[in-house]
N, C-alpha and C. Protein backbone atom coordinates (compact mmCIF):
# COMPACT_ATOMS: atom_id res chain seq x y z
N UNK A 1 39.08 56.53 -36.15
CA UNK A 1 38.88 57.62 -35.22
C UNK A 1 37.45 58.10 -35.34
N UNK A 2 36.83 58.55 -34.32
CA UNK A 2 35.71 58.59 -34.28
C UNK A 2 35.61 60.67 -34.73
N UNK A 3 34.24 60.54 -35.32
CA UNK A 3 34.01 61.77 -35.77
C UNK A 3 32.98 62.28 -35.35
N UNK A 4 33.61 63.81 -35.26
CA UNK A 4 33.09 64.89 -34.50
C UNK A 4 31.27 65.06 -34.91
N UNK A 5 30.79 65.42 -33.96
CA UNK A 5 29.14 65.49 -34.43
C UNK A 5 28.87 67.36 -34.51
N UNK A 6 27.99 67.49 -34.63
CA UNK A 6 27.64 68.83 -35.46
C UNK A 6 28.05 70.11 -34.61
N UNK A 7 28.33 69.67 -33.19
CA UNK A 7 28.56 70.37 -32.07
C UNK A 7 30.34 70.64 -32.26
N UNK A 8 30.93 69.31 -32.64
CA UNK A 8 32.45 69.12 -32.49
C UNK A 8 32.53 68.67 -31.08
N UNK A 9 31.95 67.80 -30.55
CA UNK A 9 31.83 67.38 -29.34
C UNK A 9 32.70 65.79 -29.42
N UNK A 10 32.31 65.38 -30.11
CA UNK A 10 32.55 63.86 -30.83
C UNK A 10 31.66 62.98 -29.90
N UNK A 11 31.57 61.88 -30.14
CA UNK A 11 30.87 60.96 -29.34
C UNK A 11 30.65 61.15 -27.80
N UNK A 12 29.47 60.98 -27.59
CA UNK A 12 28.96 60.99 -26.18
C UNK A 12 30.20 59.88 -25.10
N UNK A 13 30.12 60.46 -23.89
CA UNK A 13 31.12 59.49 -23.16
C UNK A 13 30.48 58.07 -22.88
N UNK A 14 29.04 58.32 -22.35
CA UNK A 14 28.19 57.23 -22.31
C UNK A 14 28.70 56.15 -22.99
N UNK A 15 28.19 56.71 -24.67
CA UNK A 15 28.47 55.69 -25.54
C UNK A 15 29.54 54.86 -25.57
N UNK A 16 30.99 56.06 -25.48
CA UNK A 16 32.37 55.06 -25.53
C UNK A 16 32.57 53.81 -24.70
N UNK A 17 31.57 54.61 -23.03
CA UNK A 17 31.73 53.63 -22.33
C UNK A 17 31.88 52.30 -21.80
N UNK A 18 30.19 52.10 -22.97
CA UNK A 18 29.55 51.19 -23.11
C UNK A 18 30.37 50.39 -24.42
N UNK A 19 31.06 50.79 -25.31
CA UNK A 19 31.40 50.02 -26.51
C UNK A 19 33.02 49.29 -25.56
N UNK A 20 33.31 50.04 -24.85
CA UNK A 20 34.59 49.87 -24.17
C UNK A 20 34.27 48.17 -23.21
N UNK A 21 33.06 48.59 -22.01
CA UNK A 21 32.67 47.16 -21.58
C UNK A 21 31.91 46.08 -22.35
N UNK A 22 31.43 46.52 -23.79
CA UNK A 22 31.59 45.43 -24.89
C UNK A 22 32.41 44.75 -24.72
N UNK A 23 33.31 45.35 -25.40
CA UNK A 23 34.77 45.28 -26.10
C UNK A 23 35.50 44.17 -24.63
N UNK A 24 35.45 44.66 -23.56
CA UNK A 24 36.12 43.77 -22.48
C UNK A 24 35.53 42.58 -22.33
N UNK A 25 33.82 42.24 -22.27
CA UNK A 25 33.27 41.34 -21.82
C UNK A 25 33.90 40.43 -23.12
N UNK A 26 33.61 40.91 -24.59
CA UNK A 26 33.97 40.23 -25.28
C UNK A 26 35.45 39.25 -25.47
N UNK A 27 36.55 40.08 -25.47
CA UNK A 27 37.91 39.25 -25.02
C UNK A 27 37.44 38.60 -23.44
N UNK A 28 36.93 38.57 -22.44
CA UNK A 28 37.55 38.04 -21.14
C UNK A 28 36.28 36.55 -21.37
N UNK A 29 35.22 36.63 -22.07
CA UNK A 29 34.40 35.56 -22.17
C UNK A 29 34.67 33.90 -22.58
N UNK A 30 35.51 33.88 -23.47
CA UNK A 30 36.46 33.26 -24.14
C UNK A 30 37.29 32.47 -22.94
N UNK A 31 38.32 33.15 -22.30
CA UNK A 31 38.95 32.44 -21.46
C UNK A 31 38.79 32.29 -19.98
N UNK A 32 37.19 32.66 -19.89
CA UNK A 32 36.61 31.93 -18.68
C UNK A 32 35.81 31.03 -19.10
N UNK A 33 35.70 30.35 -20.04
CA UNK A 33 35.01 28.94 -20.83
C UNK A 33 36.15 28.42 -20.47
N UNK A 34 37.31 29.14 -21.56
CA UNK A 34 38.65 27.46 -21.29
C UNK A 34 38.82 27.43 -19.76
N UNK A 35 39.27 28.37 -19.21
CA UNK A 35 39.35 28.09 -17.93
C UNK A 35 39.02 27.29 -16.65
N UNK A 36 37.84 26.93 -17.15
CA UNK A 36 36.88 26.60 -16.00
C UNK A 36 36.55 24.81 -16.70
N UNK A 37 37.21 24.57 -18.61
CA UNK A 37 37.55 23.81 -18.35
C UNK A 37 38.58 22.50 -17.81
N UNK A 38 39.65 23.34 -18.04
CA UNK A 38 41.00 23.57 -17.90
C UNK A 38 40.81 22.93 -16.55
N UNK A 39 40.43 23.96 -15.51
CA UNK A 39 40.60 24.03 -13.95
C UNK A 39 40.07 22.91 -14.18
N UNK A 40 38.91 21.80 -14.22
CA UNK A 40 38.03 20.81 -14.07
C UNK A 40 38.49 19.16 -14.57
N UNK A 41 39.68 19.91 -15.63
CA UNK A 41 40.28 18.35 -16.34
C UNK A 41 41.67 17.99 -15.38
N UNK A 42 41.98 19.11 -14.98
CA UNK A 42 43.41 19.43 -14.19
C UNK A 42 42.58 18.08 -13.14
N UNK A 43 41.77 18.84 -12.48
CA UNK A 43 41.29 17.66 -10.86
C UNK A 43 41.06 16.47 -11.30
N UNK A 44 40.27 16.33 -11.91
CA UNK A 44 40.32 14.96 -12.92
C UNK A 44 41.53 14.23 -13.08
N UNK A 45 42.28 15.40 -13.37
CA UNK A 45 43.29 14.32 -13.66
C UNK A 45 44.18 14.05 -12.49
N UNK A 46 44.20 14.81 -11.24
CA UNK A 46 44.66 14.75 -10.21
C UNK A 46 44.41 13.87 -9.11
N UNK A 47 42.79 13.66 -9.34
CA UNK A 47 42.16 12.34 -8.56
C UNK A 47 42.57 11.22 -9.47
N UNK A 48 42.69 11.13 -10.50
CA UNK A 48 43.14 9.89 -11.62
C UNK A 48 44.51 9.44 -11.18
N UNK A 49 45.28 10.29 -11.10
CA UNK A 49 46.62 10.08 -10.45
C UNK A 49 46.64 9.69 -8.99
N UNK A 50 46.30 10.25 -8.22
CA UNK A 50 45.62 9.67 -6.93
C UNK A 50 45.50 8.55 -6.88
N UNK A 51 44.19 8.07 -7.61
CA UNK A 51 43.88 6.54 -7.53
C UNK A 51 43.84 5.35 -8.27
N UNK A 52 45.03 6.13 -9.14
CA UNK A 52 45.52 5.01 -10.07
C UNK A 52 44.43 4.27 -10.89
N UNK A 53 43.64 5.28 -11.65
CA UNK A 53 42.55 5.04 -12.64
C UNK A 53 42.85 5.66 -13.54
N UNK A 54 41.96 5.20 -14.79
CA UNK A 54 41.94 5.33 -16.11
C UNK A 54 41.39 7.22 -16.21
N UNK A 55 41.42 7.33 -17.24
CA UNK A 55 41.27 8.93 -17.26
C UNK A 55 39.57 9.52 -17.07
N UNK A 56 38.80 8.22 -16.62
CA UNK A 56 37.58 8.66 -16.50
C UNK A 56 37.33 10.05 -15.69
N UNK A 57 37.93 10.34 -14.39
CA UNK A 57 37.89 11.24 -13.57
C UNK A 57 38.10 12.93 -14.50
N UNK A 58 39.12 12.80 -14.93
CA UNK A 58 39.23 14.20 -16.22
C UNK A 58 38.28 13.67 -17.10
N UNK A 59 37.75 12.89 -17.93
CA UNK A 59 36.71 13.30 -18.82
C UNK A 59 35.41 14.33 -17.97
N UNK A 60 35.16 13.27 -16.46
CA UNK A 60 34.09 13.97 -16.24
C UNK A 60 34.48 15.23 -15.48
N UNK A 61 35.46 15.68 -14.56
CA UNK A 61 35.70 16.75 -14.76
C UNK A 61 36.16 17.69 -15.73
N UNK A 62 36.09 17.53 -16.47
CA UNK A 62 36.33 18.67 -18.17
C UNK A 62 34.68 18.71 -18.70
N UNK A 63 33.80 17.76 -17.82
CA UNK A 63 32.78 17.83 -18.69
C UNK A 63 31.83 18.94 -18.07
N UNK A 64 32.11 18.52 -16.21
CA UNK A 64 31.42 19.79 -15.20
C UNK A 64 32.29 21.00 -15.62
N UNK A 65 33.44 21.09 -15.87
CA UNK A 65 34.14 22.48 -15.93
C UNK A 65 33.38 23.23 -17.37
N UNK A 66 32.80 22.30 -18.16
CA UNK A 66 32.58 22.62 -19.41
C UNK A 66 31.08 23.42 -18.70
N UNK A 67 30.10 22.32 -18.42
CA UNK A 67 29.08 22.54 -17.83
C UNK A 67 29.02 24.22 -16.69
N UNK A 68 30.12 24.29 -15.87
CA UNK A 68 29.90 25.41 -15.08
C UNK A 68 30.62 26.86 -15.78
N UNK A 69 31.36 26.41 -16.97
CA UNK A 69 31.77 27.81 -18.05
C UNK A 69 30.68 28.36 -18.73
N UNK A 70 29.82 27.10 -18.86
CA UNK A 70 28.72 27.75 -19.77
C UNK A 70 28.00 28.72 -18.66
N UNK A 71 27.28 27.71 -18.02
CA UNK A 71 26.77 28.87 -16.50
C UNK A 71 26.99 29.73 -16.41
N UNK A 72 28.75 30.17 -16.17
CA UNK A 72 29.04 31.41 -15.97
C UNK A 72 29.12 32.19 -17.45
N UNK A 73 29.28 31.95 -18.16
CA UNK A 73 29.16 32.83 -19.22
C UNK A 73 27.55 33.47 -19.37
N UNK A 74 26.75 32.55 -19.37
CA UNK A 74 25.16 32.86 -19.05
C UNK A 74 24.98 33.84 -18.64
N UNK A 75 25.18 33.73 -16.86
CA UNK A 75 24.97 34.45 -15.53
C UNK A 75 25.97 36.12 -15.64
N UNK A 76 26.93 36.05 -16.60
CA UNK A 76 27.60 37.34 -16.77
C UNK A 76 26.72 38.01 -18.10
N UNK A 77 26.21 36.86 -18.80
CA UNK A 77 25.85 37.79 -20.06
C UNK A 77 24.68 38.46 -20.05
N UNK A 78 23.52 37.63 -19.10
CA UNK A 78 21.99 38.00 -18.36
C UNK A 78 23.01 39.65 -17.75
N UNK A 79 23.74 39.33 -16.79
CA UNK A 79 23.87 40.61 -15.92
C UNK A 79 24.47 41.75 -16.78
N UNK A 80 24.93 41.47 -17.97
CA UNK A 80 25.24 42.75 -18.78
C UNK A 80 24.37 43.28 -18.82
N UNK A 81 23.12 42.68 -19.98
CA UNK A 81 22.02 42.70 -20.31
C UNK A 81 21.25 43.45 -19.58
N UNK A 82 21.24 43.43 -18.36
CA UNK A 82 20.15 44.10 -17.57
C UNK A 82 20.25 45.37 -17.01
């Protein structure tokens, strides 16, 4: 529990705010990586089934899904940041 400052005010709201959209970016970052590779091995494997090929199609889609999680993790973590 957080403690009162000299006022008895306790922590600024600002602050909580900000530890709060920490706290979210941190859990939701995680499973927009798997996700996006997830989503990418799924098609892979859906065109593989399709056309009656070897699992090349999911390697390389798990590899772009891998490739565009990172991206987005990037592109959200720059926009915290700023």
């Amino acid at each position: 529990m957080a403690q009162p400052d000299k006022q008895g005010t306790g922590p600024p709201a600002a602050k909580l705010a900000s530890i709060a959209r920490q706290l979210a970016m941190a859990m939701e970052l995680p499973f927009v990586l798997v996700a996006s590779i997830v989503a990418g091995g799924l098609l892979g494997y859906g065109l593989d089934y399709w056309l009656h090929s070897r699992p090349i199609c999911m390697l390389i889609g798990g590899g772009l899904g891998f490739v565009a999680g990172i991206r987005d993790l990037l592109r959200r973590l720059s926009k915290s940041g700023a």
